[in-house]
Each structure stands twice: as structure tokens, then as C-alpha cells.
PDB file of N, CA and C in Angstrom:
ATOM      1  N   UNK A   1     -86.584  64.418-104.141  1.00  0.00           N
ATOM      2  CA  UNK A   1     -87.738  64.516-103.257  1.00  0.00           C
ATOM      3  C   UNK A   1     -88.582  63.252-103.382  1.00  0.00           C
ATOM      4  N   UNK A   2     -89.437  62.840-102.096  1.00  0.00           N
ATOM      5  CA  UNK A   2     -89.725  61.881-102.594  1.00  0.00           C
ATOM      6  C   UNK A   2     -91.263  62.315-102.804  1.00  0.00           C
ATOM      7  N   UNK A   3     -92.575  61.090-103.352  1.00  0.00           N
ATOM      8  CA  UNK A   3     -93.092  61.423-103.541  1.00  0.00           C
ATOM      9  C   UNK A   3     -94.561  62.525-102.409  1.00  0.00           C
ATOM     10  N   UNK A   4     -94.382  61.981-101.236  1.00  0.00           N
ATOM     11  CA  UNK A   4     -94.802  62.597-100.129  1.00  0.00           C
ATOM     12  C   UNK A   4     -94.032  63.938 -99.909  1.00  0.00           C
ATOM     13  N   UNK A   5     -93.088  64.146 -99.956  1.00  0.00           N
ATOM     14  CA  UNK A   5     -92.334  65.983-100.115  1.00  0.00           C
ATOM     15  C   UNK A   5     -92.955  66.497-101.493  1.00  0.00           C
ATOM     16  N   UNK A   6     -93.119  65.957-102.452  1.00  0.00           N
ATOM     17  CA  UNK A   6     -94.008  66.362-103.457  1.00  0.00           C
ATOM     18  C   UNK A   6     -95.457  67.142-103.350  1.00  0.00           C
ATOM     19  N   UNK A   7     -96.226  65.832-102.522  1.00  0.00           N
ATOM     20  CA  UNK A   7     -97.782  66.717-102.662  1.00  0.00           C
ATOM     21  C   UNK A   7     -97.800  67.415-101.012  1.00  0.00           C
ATOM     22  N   UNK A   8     -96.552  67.282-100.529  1.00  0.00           N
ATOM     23  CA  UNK A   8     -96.576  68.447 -99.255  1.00  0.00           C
ATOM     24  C   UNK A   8     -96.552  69.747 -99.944  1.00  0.00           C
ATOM     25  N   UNK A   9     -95.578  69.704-100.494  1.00  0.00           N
ATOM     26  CA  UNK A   9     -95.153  71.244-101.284  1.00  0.00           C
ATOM     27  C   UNK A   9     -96.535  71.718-102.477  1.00  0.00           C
ATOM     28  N   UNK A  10     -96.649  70.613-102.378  1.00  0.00           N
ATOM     29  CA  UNK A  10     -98.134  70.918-103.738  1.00  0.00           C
ATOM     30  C   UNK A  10     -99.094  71.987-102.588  1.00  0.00           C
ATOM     31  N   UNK A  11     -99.066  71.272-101.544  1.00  0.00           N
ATOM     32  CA  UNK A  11    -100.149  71.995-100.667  1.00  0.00           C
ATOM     33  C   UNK A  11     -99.966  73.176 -99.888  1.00  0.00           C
ATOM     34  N   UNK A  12     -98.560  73.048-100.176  1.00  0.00           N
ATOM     35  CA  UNK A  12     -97.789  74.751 -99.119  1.00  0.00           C
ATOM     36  C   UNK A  12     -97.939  75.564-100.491  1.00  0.00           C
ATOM     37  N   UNK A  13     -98.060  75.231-101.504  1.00  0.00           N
ATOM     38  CA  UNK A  13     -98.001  75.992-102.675  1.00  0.00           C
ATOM     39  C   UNK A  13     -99.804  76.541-102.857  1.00  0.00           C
ATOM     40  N   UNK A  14    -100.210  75.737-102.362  1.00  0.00           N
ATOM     41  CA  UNK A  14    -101.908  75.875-102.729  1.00  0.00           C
ATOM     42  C   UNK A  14    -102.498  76.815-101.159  1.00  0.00           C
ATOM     43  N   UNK A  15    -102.004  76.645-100.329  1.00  0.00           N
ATOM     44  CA  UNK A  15    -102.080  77.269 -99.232  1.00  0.00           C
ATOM     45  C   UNK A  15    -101.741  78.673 -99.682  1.00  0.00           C
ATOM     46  N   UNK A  16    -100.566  78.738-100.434  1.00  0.00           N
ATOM     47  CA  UNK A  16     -99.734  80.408 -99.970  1.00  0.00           C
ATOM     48  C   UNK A  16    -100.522  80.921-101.102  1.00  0.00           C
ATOM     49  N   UNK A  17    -101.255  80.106-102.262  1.00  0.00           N
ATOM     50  CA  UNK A  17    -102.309  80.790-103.247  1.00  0.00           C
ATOM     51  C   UNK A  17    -103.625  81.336-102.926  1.00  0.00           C
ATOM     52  N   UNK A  18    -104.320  80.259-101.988  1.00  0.00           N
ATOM     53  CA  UNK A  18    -105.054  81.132-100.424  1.00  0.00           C
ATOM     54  C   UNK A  18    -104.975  82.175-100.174  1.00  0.00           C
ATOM     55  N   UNK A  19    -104.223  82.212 -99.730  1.00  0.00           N
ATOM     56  CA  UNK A  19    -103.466  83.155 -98.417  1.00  0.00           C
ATOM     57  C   UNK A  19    -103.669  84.687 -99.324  1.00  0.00           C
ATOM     58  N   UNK A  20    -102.890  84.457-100.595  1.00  0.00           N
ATOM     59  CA  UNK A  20    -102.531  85.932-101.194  1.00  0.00           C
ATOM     60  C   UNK A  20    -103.789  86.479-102.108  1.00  0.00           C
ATOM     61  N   UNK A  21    -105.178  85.654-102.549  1.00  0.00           N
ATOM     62  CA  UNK A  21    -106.001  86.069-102.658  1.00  0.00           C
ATOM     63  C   UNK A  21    -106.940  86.521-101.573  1.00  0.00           C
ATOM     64  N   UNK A  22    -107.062  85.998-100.360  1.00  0.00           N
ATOM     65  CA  UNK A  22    -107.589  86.135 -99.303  1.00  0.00           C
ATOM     66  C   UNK A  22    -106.745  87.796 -98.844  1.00  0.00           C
ATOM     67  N   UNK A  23    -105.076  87.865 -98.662  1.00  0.00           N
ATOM     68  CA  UNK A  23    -104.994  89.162 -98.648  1.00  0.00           C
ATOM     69  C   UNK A  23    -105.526  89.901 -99.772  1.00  0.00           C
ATOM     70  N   UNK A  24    -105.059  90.092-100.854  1.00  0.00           N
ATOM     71  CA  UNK A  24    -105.325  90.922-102.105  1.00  0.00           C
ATOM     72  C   UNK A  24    -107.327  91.184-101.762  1.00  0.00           C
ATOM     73  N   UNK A  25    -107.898  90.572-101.063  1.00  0.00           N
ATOM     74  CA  UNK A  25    -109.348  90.347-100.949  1.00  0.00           C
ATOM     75  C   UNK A  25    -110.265  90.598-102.216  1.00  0.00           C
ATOM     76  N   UNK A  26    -109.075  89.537-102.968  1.00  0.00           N
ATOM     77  CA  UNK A  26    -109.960  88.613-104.175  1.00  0.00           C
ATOM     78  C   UNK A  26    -111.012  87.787-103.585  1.00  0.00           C
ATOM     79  N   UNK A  27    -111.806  87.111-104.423  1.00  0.00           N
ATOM     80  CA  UNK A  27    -112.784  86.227-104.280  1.00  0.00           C
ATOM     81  C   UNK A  27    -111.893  85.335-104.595  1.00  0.00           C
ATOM     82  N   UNK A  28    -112.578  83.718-103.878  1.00  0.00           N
ATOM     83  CA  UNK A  28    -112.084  82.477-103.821  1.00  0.00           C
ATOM     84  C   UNK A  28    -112.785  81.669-104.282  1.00  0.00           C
ATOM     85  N   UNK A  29    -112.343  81.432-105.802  1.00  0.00           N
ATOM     86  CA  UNK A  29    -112.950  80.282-106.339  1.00  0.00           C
ATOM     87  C   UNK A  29    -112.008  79.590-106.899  1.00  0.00           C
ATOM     88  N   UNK A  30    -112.091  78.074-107.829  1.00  0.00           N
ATOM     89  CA  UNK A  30    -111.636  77.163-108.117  1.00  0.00           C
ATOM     90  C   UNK A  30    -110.637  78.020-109.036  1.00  0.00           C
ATOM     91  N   UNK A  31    -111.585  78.872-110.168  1.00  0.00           N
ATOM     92  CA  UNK A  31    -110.671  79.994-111.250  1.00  0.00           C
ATOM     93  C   UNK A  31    -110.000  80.508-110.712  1.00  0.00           C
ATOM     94  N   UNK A  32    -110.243  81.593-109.172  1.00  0.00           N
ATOM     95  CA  UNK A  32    -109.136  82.545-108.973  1.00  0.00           C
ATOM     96  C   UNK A  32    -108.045  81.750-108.468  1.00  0.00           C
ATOM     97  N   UNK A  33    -108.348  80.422-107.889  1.00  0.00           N
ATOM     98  CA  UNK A  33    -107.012  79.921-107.782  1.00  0.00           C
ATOM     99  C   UNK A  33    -106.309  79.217-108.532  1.00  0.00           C
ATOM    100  N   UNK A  34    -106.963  78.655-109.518  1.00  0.00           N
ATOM    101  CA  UNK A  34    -106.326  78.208-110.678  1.00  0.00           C
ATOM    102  C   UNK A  34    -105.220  79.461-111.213  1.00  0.00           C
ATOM    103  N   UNK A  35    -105.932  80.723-111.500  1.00  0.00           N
ATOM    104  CA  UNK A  35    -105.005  81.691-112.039  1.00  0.00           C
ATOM    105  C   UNK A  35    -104.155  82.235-111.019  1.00  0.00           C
ATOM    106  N   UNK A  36    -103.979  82.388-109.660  1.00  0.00           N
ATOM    107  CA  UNK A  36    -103.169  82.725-108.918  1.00  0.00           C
ATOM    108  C   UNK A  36    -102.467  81.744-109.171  1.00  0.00           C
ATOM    109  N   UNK A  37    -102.577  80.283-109.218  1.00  0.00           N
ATOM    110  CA  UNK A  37    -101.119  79.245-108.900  1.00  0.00           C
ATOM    111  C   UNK A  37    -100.603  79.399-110.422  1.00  0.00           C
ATOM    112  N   UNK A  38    -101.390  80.186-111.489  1.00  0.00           N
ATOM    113  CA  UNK A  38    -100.469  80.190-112.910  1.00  0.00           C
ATOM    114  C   UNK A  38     -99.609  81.005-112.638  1.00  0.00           C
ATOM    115  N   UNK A  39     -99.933  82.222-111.899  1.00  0.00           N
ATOM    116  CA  UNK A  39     -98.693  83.389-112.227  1.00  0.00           C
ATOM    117  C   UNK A  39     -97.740  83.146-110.553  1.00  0.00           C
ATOM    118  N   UNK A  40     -98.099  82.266-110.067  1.00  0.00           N
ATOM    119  CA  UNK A  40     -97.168  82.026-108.830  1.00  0.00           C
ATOM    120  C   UNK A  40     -95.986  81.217-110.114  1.00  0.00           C
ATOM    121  N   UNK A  41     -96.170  79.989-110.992  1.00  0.00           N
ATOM    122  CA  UNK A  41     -95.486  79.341-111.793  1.00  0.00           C
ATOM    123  C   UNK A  41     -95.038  80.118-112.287  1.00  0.00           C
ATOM    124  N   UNK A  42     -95.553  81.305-113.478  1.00  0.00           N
ATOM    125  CA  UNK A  42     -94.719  82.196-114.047  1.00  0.00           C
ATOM    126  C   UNK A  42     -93.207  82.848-113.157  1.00  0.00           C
ATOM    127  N   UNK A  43     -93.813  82.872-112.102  1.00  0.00           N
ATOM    128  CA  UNK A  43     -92.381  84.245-111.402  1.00  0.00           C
ATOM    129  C   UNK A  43     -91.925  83.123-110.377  1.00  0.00           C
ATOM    130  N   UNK A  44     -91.955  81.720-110.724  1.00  0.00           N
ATOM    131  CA  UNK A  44     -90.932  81.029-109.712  1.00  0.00           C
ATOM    132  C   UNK A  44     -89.565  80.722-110.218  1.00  0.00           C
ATOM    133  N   UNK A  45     -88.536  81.005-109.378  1.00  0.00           N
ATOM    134  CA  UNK A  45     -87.775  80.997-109.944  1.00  0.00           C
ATOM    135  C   UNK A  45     -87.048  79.523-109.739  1.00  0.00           C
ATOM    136  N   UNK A  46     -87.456  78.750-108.433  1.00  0.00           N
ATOM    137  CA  UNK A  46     -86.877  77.634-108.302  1.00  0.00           C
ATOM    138  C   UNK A  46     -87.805  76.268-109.039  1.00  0.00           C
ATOM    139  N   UNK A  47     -87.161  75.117-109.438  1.00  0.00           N
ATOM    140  CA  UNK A  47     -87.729  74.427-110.547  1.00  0.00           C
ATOM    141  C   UNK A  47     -88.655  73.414-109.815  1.00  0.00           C
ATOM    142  N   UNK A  48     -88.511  72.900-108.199  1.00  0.00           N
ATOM    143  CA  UNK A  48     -89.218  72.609-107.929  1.00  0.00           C
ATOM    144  C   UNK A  48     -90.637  73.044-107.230  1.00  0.00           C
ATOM    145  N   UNK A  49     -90.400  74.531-107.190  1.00  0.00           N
ATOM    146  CA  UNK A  49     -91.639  74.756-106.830  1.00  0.00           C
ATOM    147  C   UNK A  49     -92.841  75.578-107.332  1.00  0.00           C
ATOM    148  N   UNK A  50     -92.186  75.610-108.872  1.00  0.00           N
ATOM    149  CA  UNK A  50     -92.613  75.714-109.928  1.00  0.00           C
ATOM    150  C   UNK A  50     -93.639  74.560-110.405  1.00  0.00           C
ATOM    151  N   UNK A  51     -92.751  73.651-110.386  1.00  0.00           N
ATOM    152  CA  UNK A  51     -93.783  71.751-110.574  1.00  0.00           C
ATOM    153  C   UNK A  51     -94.970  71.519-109.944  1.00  0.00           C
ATOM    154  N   UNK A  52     -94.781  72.045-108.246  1.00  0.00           N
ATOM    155  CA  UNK A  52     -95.869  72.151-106.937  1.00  0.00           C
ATOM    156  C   UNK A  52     -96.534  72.813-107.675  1.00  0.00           C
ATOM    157  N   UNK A  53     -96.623  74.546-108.053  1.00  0.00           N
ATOM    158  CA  UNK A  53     -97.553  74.785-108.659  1.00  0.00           C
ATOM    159  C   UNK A  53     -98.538  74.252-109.906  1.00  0.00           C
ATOM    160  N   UNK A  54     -97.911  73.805-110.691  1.00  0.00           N
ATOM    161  CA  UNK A  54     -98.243  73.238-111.978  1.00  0.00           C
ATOM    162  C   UNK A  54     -98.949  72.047-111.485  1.00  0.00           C
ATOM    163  N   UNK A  55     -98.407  70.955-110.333  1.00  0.00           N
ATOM    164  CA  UNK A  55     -99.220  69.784-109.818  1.00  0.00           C
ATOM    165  C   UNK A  55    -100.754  70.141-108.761  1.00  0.00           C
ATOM    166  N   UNK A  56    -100.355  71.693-108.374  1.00  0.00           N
ATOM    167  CA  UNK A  56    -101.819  72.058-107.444  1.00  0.00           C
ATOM    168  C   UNK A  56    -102.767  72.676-108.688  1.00  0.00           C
ATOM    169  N   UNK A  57    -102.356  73.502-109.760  1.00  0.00           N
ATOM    170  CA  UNK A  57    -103.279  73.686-110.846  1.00  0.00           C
ATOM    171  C   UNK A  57    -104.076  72.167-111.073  1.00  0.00           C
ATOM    172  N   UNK A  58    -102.853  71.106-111.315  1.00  0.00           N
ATOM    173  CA  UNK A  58    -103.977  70.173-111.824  1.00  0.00           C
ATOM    174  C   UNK A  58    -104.650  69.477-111.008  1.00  0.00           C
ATOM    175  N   UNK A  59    -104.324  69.444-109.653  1.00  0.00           N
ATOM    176  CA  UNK A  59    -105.467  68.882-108.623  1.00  0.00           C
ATOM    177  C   UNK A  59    -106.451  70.023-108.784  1.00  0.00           C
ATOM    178  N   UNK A  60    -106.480  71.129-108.282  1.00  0.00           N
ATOM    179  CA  UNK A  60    -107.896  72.187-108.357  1.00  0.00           C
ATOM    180  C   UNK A  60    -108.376  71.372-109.647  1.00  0.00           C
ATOM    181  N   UNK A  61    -107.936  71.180-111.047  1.00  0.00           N
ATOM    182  CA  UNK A  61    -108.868  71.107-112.357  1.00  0.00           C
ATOM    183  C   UNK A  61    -109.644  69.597-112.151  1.00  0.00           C
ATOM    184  N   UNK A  62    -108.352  68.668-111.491  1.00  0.00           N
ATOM    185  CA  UNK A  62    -109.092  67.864-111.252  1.00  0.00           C
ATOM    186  C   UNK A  62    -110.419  67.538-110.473  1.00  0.00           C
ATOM    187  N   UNK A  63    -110.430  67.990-109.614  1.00  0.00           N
ATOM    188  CA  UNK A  63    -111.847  68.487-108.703  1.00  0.00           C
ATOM    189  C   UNK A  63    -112.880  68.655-109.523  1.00  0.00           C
ATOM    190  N   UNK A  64    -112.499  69.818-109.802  1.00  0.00           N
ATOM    191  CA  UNK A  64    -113.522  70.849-111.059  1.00  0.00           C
ATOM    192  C   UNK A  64    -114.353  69.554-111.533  1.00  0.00           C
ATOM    193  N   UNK A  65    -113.589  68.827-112.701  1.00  0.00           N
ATOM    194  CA  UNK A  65    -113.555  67.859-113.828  1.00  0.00           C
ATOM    195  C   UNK A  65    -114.464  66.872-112.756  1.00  0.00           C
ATOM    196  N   UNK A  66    -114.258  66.516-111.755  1.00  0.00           N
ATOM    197  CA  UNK A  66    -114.329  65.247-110.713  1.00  0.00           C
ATOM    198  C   UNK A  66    -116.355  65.560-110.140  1.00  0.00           C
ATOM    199  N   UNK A  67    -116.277  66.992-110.002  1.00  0.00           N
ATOM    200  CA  UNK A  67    -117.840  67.290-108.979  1.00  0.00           C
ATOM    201  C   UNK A  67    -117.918  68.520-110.066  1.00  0.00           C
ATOM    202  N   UNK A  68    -118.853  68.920-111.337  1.00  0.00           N
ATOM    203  CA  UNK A  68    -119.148  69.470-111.484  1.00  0.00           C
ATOM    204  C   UNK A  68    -120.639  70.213-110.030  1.00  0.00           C
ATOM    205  N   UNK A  69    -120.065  71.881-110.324  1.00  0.00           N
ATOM    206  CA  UNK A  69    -121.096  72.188-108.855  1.00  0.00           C
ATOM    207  C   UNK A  69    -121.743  73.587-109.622  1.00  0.00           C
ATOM    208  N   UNK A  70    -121.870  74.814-108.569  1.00  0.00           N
ATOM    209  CA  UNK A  70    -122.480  75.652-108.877  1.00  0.00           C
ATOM    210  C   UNK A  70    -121.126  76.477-109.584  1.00  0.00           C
ATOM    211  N   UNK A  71    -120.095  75.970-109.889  1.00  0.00           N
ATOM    212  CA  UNK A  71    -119.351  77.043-110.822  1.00  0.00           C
ATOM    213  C   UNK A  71    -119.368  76.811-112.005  1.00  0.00           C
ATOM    214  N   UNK A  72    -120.045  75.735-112.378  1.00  0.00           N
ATOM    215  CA  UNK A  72    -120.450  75.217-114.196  1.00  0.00           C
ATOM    216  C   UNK A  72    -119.437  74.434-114.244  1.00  0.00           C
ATOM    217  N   UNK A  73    -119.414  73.616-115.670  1.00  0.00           N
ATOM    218  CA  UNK A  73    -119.119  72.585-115.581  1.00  0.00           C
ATOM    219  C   UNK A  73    -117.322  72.934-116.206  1.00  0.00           C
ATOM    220  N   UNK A  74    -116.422  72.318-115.710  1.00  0.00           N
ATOM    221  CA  UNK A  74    -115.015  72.984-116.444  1.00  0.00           C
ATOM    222  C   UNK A  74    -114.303  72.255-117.634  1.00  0.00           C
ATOM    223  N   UNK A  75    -114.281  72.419-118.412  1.00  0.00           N
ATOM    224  CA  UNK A  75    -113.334  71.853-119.976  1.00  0.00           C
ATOM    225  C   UNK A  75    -112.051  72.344-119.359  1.00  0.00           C
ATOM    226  N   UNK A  76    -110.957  71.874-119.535  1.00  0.00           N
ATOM    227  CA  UNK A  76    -109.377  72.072-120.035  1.00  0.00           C
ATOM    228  C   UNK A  76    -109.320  73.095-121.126  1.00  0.00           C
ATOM    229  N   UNK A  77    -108.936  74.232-120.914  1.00  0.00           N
ATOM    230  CA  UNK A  77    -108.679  75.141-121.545  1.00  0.00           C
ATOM    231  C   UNK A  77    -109.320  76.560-121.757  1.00  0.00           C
ATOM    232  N   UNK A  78    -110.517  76.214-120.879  1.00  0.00           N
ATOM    233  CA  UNK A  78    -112.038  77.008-120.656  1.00  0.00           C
ATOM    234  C   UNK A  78    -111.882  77.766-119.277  1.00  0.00           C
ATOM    235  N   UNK A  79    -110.614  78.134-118.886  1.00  0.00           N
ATOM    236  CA  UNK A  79    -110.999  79.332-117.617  1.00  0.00           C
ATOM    237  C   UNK A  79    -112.286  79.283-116.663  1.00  0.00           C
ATOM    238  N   UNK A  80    -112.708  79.838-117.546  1.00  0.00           N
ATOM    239  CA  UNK A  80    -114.009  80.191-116.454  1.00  0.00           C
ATOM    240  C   UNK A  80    -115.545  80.231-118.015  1.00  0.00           C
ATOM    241  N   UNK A  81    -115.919  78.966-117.357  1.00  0.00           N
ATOM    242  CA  UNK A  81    -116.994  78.575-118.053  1.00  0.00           C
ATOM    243  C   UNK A  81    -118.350  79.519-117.795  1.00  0.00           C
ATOM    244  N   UNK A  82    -118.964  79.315-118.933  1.00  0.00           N
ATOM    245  CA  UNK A  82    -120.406  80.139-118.789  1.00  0.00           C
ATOM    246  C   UNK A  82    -121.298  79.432-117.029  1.00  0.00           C
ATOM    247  N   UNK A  83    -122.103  80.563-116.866  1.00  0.00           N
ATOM    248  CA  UNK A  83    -122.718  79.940-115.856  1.00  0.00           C
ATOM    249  C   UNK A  83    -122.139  79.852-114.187  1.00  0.00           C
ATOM    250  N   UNK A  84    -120.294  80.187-114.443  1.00  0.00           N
ATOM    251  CA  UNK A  84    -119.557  79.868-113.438  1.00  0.00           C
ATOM    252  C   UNK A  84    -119.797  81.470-112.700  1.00  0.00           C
ATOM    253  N   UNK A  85    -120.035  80.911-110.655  1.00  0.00           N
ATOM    254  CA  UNK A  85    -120.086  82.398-109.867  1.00  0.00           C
ATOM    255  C   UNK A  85    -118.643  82.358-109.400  1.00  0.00           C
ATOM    256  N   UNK A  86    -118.622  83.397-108.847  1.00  0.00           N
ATOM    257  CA  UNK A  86    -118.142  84.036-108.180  1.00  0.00           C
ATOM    258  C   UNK A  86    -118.149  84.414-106.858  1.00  0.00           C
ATOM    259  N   UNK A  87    -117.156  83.909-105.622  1.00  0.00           N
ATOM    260  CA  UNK A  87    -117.840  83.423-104.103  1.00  0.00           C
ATOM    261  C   UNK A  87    -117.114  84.215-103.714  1.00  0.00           C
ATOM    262  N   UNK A  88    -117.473  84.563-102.360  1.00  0.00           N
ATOM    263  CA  UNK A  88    -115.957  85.395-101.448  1.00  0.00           C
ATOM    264  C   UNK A  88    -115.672  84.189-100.319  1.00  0.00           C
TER     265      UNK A  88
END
């Protein structure tokens, strides 16, 4: 793949993490999608789109890390920091 089929799939991967909290009518924040694209990685069974997930986790963290906002500020390894809301 090259590297443009890469962050396509990063984004069909971050889309369909959307999508299934928006059905499930979870709330949509940086966390719930961070943890939806973990357990999309857990139960993938193909290796590249397993990676997509793992590469859209670290764009969302990167953000996070990039504009601390009203969800508090995010550490690597810190889920869901004190202070952090909760949006629909």
C-alpha cells in the first residue's frame, strides 16, 4: 500500500468508529473514540486494518496532545483525564 492508501484507510477506519458510536448513541468524544478504534483493533482480523486503527488512535491522541481544549489536558496512558466532559 502506498502511503496515501494508508491514511485513506486510517480515515475509513475513523469514520466507521463514528458511525458505530453515533449508532450505539454513545457520546462523541476524543476518549470514546479513542476506545472504540481500540476494540475495533482488538477484533480485526486483517493486519492491515488493524495498523489503520492503531494509526487513527494515534492521530485522535495526537490532536488531544496538539490543542489541549475543554476535555482536559491528555498524557499517553491517561484515558480520560480529570476535568475531561463528555459531549453528544
Amino acid at each position: 500500500m502506498t502511503r496515501f492508501d494508508d491514511k485513506r484507510l486510517t480515515d475509513i477506519v475513523l469514520g466507521e468508529a463514528i458511525l458505530a458510536l453515533l449508532s450505539e448513541g454513545d457520546p462523541i468524544t476524543p476518549y470514546s473514540l479513542i476506545e472504540k478504534l481500540q476494540l475495533m483493533a482488538v477484533s480485526e482480523k486483517m493486519a492491515f486494518r488493524k495498523q489503520a486503527c492503531t494509526s487513527a488512535i494515534i492521530e485522535v491522541q495526537s490532536s488531544l496532545m496538539a490543542q489541549p481544549s475543554e476535555y482536559g489536558s491528555f498524557q499517553p496512558g491517561n484515558e480520560y483525564p480529570s476535568g475531561s466532559k463528555m459531549i453528544h
